[in-house]
Protein backbone atom coordinates (compact mmCIF):
# COMPACT_ATOMS: atom_id res chain seq x y z
CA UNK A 1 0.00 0.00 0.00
CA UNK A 2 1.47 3.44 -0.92
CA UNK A 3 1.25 6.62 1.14
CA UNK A 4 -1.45 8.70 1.16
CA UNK A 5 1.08 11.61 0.60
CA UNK A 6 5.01 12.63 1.38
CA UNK A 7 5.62 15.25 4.05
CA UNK A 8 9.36 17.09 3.24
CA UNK A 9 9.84 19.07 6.27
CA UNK A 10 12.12 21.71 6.13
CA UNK A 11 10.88 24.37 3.21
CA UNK A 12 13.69 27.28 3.84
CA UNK A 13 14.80 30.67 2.30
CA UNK A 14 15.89 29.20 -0.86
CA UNK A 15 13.34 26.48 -1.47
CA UNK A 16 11.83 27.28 -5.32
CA UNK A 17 7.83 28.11 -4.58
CA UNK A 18 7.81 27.14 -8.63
CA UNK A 19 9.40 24.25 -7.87
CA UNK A 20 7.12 23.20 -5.02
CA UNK A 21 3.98 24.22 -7.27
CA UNK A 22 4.82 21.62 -9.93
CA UNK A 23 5.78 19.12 -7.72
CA UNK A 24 2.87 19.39 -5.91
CA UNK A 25 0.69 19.21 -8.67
CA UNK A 26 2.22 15.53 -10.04
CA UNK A 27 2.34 13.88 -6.38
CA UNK A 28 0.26 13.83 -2.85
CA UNK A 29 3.00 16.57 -0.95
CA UNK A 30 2.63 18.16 2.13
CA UNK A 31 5.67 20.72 2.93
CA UNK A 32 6.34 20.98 6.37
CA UNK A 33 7.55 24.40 8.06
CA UNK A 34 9.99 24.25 11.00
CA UNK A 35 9.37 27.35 13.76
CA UNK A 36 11.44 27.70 16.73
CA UNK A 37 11.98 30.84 18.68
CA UNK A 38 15.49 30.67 18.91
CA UNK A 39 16.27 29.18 14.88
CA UNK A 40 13.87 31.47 13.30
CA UNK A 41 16.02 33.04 10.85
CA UNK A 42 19.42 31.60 12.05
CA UNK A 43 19.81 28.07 11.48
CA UNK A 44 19.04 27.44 7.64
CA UNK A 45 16.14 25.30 8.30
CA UNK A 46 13.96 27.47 9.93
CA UNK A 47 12.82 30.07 7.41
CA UNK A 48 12.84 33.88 8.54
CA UNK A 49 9.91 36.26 8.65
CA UNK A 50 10.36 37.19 4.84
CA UNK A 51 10.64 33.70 3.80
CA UNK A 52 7.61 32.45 5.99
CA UNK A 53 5.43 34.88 4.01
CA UNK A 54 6.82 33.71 0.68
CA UNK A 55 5.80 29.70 1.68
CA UNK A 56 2.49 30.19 3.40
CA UNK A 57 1.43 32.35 0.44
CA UNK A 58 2.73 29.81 -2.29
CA UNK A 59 -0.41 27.84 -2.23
CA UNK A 60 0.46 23.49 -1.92
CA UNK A 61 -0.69 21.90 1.30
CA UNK A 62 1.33 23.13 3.86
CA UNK A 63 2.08 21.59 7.90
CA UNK A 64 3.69 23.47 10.90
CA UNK A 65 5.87 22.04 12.78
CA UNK A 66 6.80 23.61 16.39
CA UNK A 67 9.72 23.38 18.22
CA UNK A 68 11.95 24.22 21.18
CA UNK A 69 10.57 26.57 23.35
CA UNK A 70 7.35 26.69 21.68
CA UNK A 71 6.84 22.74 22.05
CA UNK A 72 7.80 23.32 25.93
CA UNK A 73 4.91 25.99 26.31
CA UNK A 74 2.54 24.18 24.56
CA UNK A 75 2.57 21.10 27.12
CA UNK A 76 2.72 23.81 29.73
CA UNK A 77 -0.48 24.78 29.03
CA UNK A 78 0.46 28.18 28.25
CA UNK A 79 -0.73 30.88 25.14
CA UNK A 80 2.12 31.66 22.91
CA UNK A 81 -0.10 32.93 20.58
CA UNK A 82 1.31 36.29 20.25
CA UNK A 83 4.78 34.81 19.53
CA UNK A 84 4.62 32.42 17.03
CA UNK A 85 5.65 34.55 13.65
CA UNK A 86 2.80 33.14 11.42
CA UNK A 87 -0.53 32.58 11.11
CA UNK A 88 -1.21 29.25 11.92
CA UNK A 89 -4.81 29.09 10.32
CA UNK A 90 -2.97 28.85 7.00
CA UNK A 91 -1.57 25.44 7.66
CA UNK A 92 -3.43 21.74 7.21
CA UNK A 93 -2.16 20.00 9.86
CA UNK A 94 0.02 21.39 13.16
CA UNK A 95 2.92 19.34 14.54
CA UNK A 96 4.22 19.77 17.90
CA UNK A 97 7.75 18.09 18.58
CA UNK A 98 8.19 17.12 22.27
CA UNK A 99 9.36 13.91 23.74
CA UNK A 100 6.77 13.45 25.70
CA UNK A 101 3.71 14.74 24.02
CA UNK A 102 -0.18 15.16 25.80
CA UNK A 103 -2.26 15.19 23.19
CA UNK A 104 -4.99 16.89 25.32
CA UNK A 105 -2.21 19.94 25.49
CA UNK A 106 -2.03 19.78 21.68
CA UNK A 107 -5.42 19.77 20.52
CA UNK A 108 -5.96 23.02 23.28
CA UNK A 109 -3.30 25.04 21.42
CA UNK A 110 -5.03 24.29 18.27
CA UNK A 111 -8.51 25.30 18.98
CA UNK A 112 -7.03 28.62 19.26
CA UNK A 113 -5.99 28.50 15.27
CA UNK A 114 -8.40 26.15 13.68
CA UNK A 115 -9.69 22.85 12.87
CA UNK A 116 -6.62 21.70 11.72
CA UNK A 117 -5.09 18.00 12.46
CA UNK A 118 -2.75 17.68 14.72
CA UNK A 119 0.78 15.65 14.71
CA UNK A 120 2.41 14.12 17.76
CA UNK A 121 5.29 12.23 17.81
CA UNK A 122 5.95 8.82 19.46
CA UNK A 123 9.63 6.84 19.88
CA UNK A 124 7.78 3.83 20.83
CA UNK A 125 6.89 0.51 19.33
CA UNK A 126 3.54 0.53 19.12
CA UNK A 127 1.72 4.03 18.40
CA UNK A 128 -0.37 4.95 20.88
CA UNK A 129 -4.14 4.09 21.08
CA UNK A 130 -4.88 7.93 21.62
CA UNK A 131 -7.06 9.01 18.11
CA UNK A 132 -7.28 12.52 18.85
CA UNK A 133 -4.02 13.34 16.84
CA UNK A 134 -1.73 11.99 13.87
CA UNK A 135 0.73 10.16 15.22
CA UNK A 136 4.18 9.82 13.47
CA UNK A 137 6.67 7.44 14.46
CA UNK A 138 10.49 9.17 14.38
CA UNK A 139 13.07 8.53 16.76
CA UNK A 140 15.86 10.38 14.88
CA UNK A 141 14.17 14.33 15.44
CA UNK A 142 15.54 15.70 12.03
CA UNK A 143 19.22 14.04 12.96
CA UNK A 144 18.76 11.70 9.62
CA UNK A 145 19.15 8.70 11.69
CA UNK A 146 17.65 5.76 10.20
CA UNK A 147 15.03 3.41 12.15
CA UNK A 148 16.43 -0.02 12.66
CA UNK A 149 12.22 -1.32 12.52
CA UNK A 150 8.86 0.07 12.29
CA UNK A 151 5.84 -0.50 14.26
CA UNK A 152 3.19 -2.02 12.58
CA UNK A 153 -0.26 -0.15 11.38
CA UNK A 154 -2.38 -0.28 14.52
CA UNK A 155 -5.21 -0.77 11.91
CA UNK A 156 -8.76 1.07 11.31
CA UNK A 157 -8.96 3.86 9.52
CA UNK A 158 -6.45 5.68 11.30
CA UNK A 159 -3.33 7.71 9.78
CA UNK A 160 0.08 7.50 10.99
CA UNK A 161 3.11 8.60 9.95
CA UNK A 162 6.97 7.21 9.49
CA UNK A 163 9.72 9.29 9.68
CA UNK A 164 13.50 8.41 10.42
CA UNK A 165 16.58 8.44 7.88
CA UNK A 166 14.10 8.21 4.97
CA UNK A 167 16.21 9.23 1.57
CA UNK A 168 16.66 8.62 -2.02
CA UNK A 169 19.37 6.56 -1.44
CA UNK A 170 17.23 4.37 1.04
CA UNK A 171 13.80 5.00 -0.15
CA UNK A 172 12.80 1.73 -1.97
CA UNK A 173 13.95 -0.36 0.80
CA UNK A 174 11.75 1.70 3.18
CA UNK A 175 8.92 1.27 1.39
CA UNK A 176 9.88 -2.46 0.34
CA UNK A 177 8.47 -2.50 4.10
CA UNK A 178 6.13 -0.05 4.80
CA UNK A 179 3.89 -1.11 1.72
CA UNK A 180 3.26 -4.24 3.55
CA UNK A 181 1.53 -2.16 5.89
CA UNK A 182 -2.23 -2.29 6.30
CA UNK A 183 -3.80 0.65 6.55
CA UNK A 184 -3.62 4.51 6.45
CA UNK A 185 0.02 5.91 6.20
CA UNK A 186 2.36 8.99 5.66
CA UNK A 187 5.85 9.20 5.36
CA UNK A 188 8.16 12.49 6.32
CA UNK A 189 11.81 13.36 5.43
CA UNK A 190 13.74 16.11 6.48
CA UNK A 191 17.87 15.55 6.75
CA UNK A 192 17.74 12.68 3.55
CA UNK A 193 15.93 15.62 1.18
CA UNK A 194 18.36 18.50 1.92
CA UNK A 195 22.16 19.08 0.47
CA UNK A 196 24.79 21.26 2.21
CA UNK A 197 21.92 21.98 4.56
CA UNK A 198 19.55 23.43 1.46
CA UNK A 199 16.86 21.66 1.15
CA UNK A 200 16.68 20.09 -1.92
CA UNK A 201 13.64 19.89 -4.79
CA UNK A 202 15.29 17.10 -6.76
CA UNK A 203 16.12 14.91 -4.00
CA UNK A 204 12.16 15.56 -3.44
CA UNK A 205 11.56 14.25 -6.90
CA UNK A 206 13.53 11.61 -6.73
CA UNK A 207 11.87 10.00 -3.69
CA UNK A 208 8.54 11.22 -5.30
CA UNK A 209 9.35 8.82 -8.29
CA UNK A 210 10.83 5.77 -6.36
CA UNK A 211 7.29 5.77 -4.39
CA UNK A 212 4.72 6.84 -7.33
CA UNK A 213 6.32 6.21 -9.88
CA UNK A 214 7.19 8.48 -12.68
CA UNK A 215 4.58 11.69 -13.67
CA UNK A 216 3.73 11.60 -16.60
């Protein structure tokens, strides 16, 4: 079974919005947006105000994900509404990178933005039997260290996610795995799609075309 869609996290200042259009428009893509309050606009993969307004304006599906000091906050239980550099409404789905995530914490900071899905992420082997947001398997956290296993579908309808030293190089024997899986599924990439620390359109296609197959 293929994925419903590909999330490459880690759109930055240089990423081509043409380039992510026409992508987009050949394969299921969901770009994902790193925002941390002491990154923003320092380390390359956390875009700065300008570029933020030049991705959440481009128009493909689009994720958030929060980190740092926001994640911290967020299980806290307290507002950093007023301190997050973008409007969150404009994203699909909201990811919230802690350790130790409480979903209940999660889906309270969204109802101040939206509707939107929520992502958590879990280092265990099974995924949780919470439903109330996406859960996506990663143990690496953007390091590009690969998963020695995956947990199996927990079945149902439900959508998860794999993430974990996913890249072109690695791709088909991934998903010589995952495709054995039953059920609802999403994988996301961040190190294995970026070069000298840029992320990286063709790698994009590349794994794009090892899962789908070629667009025609």
């Amino acid at each position: 079974m293929k994925p419903e869609f590909i999330t490459f996290t880690g759109v930055d200042n240089w990423t081509s919005i043409d380039g992510m259009i026409a992508l987009s428009s050949r394969y299921p893509i969901e770009w994902g947006v790193l925002f941390s309050p002491k990154r923003q606009g320092i380390d390359p993969r956390y875009p700065h105000h300008a570029g933020l307004s030049r991705i959440m304006w481009s128009g493909p599906r689009l994720s958030a994900h929060l980190c740092g000091e926001y994640s911290r906050r967020i299980m806290a239980g307290e507002c950093i509404v007023d301190i997050i550099p973008a409007d969150l409404g404009s994203f699909r789905r909201i990811q919230v990178n802690h350790a130790d995530p409480e979903p209940t914490r999660i889906i309270e900071f969204r109802n101040g933005w939206g509707r939107m899905r929520c992502i958590a992420q879990t280092r265990g082997d099974e995924f949780p039997r919470d439903t109330s947001v996406d859960w996506l398997f990663d143990r690496s956290g953007g390091t590009g260290e690969a998963a020695s296993s995956w947990p199996m579908h927990p079945g149902g309808d439900r959508l998860v996610g794999y993430a974990g030293g996913i890249s072109p190089e690695n791709i088909r024997g991934v998903m010589s795995v995952l495709e054995q899986m039953r059920g609802r599924y999403w994988i996301d990439m961040e190190s294995g799609v970026r070069t000298e620390d840029r992320f990286d359109i063709e790698k994009c296609r590349a794994v794009c075309e090892a899962v789908y197959g070629a667009a025609r």
